[in-house]
PDB file of N, CA and C in Angstrom:
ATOM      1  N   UNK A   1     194.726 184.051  87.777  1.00  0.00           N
ATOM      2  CA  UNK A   1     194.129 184.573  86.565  1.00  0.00           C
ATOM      3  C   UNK A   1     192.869 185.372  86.868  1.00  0.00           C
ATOM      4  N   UNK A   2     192.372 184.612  88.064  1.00  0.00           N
ATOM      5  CA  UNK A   2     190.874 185.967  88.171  1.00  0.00           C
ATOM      6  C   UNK A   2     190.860 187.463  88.254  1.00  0.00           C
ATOM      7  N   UNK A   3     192.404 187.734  89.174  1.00  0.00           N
ATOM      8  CA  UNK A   3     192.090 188.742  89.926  1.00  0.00           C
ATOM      9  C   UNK A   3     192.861 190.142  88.326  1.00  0.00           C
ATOM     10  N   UNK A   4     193.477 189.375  87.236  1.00  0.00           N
ATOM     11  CA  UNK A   4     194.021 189.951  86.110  1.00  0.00           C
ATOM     12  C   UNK A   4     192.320 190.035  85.041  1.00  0.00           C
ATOM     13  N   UNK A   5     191.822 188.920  85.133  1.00  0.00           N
ATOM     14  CA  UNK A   5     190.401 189.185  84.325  1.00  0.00           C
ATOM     15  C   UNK A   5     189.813 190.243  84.634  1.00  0.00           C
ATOM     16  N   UNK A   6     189.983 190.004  86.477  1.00  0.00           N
ATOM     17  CA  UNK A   6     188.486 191.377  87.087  1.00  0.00           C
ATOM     18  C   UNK A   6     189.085 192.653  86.776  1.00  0.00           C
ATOM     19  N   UNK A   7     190.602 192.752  86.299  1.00  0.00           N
ATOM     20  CA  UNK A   7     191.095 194.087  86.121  1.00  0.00           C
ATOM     21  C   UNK A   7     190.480 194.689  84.908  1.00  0.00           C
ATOM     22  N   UNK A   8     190.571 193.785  83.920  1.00  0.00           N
ATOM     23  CA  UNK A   8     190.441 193.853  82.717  1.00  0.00           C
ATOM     24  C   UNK A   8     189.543 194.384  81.956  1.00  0.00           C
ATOM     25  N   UNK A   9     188.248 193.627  83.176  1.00  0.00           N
ATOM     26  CA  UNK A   9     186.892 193.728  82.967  1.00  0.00           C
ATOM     27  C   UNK A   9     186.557 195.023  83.474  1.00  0.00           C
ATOM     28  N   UNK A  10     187.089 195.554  84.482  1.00  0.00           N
ATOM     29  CA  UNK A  10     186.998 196.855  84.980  1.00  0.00           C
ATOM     30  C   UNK A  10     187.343 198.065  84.471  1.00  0.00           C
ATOM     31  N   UNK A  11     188.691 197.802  83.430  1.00  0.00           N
ATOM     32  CA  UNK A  11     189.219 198.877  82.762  1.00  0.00           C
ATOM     33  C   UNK A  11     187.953 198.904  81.559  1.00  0.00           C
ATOM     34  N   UNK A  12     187.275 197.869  81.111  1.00  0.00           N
ATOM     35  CA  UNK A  12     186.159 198.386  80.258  1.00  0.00           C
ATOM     36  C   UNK A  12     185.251 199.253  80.264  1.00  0.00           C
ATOM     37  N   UNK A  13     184.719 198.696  81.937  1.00  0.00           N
ATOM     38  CA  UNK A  13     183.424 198.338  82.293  1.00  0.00           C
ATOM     39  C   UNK A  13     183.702 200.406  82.707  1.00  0.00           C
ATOM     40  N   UNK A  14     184.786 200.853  82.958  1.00  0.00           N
ATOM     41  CA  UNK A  14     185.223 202.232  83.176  1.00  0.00           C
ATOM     42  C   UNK A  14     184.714 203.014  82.344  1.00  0.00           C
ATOM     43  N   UNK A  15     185.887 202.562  80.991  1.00  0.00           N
ATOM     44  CA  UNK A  15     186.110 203.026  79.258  1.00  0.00           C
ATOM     45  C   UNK A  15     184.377 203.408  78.948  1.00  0.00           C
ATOM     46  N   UNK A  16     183.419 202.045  79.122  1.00  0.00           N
ATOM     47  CA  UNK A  16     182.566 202.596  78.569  1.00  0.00           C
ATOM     48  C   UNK A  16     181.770 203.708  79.071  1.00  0.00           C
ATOM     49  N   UNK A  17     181.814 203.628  80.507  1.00  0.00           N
ATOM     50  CA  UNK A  17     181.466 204.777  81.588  1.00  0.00           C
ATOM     51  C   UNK A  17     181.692 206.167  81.438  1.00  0.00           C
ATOM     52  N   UNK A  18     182.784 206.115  81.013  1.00  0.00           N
ATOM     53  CA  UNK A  18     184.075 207.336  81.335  1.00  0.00           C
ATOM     54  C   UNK A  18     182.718 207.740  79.472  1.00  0.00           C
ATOM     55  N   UNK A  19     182.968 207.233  78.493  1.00  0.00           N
ATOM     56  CA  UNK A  19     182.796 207.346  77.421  1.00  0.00           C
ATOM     57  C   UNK A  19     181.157 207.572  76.948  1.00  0.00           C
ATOM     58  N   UNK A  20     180.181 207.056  78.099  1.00  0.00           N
ATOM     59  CA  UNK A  20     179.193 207.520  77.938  1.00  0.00           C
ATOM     60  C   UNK A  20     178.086 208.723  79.635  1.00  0.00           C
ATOM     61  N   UNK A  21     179.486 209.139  79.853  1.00  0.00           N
ATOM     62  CA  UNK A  21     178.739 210.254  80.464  1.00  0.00           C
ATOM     63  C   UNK A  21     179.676 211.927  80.065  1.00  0.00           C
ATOM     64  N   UNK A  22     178.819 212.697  79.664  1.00  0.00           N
ATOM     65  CA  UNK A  22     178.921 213.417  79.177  1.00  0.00           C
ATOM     66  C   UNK A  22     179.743 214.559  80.037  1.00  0.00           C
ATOM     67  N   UNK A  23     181.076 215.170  79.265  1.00  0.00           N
ATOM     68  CA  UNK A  23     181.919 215.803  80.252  1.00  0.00           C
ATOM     69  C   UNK A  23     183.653 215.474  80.575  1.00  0.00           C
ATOM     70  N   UNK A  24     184.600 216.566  80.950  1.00  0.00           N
ATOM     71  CA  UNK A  24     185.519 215.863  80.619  1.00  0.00           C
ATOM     72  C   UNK A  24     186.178 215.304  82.042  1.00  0.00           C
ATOM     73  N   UNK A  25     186.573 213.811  82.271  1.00  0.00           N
ATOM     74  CA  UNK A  25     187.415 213.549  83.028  1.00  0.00           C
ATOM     75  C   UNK A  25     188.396 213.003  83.071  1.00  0.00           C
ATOM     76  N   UNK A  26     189.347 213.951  83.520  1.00  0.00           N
ATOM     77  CA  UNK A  26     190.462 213.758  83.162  1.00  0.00           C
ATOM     78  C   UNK A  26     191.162 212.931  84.357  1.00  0.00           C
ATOM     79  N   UNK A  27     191.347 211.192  84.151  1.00  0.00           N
ATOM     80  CA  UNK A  27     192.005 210.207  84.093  1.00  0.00           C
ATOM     81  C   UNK A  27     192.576 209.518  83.820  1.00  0.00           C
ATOM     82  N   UNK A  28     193.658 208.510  84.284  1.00  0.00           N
ATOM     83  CA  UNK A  28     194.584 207.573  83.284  1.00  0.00           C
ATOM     84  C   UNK A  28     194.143 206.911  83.500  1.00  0.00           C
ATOM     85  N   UNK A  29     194.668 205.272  82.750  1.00  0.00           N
ATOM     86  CA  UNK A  29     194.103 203.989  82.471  1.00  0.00           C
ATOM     87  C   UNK A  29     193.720 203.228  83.716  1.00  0.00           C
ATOM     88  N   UNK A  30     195.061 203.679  85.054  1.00  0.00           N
ATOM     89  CA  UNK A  30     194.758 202.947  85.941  1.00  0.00           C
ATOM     90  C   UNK A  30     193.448 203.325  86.645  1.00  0.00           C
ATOM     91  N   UNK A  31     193.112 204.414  87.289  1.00  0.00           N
ATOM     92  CA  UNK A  31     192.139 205.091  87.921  1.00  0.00           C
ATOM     93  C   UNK A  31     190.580 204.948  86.968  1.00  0.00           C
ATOM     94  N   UNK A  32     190.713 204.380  85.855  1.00  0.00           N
ATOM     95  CA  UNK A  32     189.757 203.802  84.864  1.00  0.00           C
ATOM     96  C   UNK A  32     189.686 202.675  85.186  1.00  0.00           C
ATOM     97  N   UNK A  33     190.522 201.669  85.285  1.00  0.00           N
ATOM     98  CA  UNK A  33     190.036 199.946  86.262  1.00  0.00           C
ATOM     99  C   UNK A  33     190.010 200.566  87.185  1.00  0.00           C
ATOM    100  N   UNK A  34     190.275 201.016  88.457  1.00  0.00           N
ATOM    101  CA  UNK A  34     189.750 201.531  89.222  1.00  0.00           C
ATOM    102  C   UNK A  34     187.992 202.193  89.440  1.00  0.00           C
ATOM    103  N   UNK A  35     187.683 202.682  88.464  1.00  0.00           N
ATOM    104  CA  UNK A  35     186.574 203.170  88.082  1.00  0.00           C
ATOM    105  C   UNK A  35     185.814 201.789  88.286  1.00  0.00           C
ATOM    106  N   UNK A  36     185.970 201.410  87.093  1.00  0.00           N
ATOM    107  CA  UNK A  36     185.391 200.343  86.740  1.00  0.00           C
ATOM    108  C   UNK A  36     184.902 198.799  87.873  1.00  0.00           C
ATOM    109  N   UNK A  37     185.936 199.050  88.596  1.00  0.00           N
ATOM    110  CA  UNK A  37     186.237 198.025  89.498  1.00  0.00           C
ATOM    111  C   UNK A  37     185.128 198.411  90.299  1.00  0.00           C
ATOM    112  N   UNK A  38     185.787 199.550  91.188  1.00  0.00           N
ATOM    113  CA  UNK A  38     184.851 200.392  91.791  1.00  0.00           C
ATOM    114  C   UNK A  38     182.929 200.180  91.756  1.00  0.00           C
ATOM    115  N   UNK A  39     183.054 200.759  90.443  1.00  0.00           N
ATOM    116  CA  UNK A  39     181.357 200.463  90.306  1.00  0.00           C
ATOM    117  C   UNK A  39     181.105 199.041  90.186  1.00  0.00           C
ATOM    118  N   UNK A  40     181.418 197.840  89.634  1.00  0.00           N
ATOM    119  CA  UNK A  40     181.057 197.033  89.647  1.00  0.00           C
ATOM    120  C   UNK A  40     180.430 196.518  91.043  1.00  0.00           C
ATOM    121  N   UNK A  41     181.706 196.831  92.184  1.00  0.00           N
ATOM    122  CA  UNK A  41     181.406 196.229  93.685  1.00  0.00           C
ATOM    123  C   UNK A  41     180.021 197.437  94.240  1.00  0.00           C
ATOM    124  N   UNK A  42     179.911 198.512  94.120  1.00  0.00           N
ATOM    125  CA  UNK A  42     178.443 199.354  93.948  1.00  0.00           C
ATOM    126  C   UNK A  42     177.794 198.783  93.730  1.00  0.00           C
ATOM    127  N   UNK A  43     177.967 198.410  92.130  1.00  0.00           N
ATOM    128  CA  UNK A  43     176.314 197.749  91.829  1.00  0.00           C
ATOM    129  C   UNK A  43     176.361 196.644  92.412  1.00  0.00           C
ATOM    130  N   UNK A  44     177.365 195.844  92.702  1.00  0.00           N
ATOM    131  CA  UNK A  44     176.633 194.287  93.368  1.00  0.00           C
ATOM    132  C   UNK A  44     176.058 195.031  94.879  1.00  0.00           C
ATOM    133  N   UNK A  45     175.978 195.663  95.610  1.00  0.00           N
ATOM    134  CA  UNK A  45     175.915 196.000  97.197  1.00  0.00           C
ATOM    135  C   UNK A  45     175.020 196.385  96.923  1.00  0.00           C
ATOM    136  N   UNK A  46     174.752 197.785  95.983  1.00  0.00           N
ATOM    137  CA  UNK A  46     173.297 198.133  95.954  1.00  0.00           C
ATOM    138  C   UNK A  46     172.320 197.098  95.438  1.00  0.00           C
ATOM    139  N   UNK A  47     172.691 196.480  94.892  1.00  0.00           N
ATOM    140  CA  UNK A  47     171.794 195.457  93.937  1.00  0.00           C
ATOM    141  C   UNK A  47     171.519 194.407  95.040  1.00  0.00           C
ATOM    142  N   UNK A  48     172.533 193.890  95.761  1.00  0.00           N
ATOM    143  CA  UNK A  48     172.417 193.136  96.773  1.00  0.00           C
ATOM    144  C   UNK A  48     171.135 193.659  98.142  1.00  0.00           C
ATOM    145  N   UNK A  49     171.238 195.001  98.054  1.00  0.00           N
ATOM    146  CA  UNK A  49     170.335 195.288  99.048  1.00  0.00           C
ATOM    147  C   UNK A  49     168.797 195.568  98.555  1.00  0.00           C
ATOM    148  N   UNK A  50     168.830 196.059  97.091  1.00  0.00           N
ATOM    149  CA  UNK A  50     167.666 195.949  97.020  1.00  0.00           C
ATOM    150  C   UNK A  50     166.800 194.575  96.832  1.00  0.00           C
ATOM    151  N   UNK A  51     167.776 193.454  97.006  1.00  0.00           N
ATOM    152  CA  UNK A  51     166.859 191.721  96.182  1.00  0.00           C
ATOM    153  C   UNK A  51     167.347 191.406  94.979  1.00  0.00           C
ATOM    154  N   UNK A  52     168.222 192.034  93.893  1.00  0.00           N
ATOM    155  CA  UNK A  52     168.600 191.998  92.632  1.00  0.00           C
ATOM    156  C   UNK A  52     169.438 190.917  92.703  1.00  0.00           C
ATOM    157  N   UNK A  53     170.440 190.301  93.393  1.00  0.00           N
ATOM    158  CA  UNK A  53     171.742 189.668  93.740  1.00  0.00           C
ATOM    159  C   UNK A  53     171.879 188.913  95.108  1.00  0.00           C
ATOM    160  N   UNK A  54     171.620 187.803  94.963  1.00  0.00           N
ATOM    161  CA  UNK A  54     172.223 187.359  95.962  1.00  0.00           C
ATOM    162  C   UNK A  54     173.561 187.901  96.940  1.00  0.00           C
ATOM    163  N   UNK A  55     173.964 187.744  98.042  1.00  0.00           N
ATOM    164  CA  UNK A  55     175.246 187.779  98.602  1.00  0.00           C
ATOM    165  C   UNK A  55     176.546 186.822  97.949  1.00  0.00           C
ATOM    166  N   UNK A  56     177.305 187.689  97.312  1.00  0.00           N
ATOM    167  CA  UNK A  56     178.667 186.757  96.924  1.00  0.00           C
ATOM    168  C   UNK A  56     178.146 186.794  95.335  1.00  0.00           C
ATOM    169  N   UNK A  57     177.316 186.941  94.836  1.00  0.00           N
ATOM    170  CA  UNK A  57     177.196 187.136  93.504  1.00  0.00           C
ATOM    171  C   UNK A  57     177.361 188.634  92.778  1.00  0.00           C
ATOM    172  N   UNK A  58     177.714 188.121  91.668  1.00  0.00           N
ATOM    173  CA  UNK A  58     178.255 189.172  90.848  1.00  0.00           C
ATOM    174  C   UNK A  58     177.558 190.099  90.017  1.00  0.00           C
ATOM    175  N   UNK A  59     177.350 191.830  90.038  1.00  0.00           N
ATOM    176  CA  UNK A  59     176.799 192.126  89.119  1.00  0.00           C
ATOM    177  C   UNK A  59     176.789 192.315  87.643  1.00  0.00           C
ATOM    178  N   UNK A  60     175.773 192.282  86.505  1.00  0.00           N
ATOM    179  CA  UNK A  60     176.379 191.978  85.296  1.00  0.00           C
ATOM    180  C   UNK A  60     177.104 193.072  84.775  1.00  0.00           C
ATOM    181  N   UNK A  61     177.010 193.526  83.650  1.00  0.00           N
ATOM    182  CA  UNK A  61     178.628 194.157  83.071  1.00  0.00           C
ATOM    183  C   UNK A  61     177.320 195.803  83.116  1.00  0.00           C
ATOM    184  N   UNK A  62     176.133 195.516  82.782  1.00  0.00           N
ATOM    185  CA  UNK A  62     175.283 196.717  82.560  1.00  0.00           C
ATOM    186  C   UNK A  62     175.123 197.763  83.720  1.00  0.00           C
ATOM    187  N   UNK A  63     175.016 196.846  84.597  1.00  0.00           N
ATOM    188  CA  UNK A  63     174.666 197.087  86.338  1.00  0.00           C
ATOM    189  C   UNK A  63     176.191 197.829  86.713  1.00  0.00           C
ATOM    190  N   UNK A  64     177.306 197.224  86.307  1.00  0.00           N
ATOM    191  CA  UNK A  64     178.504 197.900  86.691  1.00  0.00           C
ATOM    192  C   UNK A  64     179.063 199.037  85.658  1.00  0.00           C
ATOM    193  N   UNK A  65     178.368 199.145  84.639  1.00  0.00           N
ATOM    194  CA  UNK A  65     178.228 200.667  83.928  1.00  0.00           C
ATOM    195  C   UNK A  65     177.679 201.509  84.582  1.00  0.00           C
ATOM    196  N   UNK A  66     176.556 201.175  84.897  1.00  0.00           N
ATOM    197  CA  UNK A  66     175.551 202.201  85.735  1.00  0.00           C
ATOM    198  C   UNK A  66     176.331 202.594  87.391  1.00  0.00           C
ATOM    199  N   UNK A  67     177.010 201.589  87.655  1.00  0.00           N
ATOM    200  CA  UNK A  67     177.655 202.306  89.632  1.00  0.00           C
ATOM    201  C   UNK A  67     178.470 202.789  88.940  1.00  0.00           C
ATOM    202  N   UNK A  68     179.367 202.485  87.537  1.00  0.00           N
ATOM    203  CA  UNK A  68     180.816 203.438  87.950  1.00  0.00           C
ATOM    204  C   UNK A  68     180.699 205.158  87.064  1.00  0.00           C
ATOM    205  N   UNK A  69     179.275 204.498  86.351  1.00  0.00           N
ATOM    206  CA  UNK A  69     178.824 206.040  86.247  1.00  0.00           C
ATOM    207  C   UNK A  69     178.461 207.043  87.211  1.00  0.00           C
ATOM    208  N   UNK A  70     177.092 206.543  88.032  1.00  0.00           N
ATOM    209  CA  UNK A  70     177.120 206.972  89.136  1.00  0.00           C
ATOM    210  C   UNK A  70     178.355 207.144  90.173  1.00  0.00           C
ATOM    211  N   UNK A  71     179.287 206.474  90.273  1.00  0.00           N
ATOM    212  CA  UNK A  71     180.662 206.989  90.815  1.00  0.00           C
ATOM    213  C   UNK A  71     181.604 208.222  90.506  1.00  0.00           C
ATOM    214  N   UNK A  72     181.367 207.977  89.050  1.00  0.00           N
ATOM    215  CA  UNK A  72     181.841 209.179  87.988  1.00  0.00           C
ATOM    216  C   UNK A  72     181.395 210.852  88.584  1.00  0.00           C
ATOM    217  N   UNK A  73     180.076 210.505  88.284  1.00  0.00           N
ATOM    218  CA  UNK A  73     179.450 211.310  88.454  1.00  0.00           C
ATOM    219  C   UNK A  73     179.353 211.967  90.395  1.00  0.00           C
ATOM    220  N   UNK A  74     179.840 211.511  91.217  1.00  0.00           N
ATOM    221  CA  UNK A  74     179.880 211.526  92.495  1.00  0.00           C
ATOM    222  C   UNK A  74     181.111 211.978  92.917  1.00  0.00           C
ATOM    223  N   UNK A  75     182.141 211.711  92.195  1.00  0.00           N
ATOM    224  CA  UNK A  75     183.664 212.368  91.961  1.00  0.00           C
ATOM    225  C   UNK A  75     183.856 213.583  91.436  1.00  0.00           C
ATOM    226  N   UNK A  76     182.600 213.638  90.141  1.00  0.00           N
ATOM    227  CA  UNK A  76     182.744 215.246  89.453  1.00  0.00           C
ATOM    228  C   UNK A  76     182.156 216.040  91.068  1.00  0.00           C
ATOM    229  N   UNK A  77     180.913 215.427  91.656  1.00  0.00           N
ATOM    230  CA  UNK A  77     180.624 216.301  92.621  1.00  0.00           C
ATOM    231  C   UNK A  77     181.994 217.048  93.645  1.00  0.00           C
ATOM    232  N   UNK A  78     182.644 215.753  94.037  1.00  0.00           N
ATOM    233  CA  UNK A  78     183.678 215.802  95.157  1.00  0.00           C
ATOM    234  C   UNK A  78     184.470 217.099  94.869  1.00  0.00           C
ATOM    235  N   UNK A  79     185.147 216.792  93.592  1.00  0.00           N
ATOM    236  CA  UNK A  79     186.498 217.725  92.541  1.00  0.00           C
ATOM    237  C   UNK A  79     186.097 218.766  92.211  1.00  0.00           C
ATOM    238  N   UNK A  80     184.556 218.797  92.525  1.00  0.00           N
ATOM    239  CA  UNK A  80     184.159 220.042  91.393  1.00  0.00           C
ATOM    240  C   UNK A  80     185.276 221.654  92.048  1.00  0.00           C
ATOM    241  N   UNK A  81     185.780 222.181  91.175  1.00  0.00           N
ATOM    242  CA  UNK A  81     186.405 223.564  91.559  1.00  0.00           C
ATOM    243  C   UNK A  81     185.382 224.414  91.531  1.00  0.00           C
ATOM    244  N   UNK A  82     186.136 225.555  92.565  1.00  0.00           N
ATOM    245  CA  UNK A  82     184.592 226.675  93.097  1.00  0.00           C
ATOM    246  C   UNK A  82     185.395 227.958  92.565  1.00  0.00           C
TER     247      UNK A  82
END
């Protein structure tokens, strides 16, 4: 059951991402838990390195808005067309 929650939580934690940065990206649902997933494990590592998080602990749902934005936003860089 965890590893169906952390999906779950990821396809949100995306949705709200995807939904509050400005711009269009064009993704499906999966590559949105993906997103989501994605930033969550960001923010725990960065968070982990700055003192925010212990090792093996989890970041909260705010902290994993903010990496999979910043992810978002690091992908528009990658894709960008020239």
């Amino acid at each position: 059951m965890g590893i169906i929650w952390t999906i779950l939580i990821g396809l949100v934690v995306g949705v709200v991402a995807r939904f509050l940065k400005p711009g269009n990206d064009p993704m499906g649902w999966i590559m949105t838990a993906v997103l989501g997933i994605a930033g969550s494990f960001f923010a725990q590592f960065v968070g982990a390195q700055m003192g925010f998080y212990q090792e093996g602990q989890a970041a909260g749902f705010i902290a994993s808005v903010i990496g999979a934005i910043v992810l978002l936003i690091i992908w528009g860089l990658v894709t960008k067309k020239k």
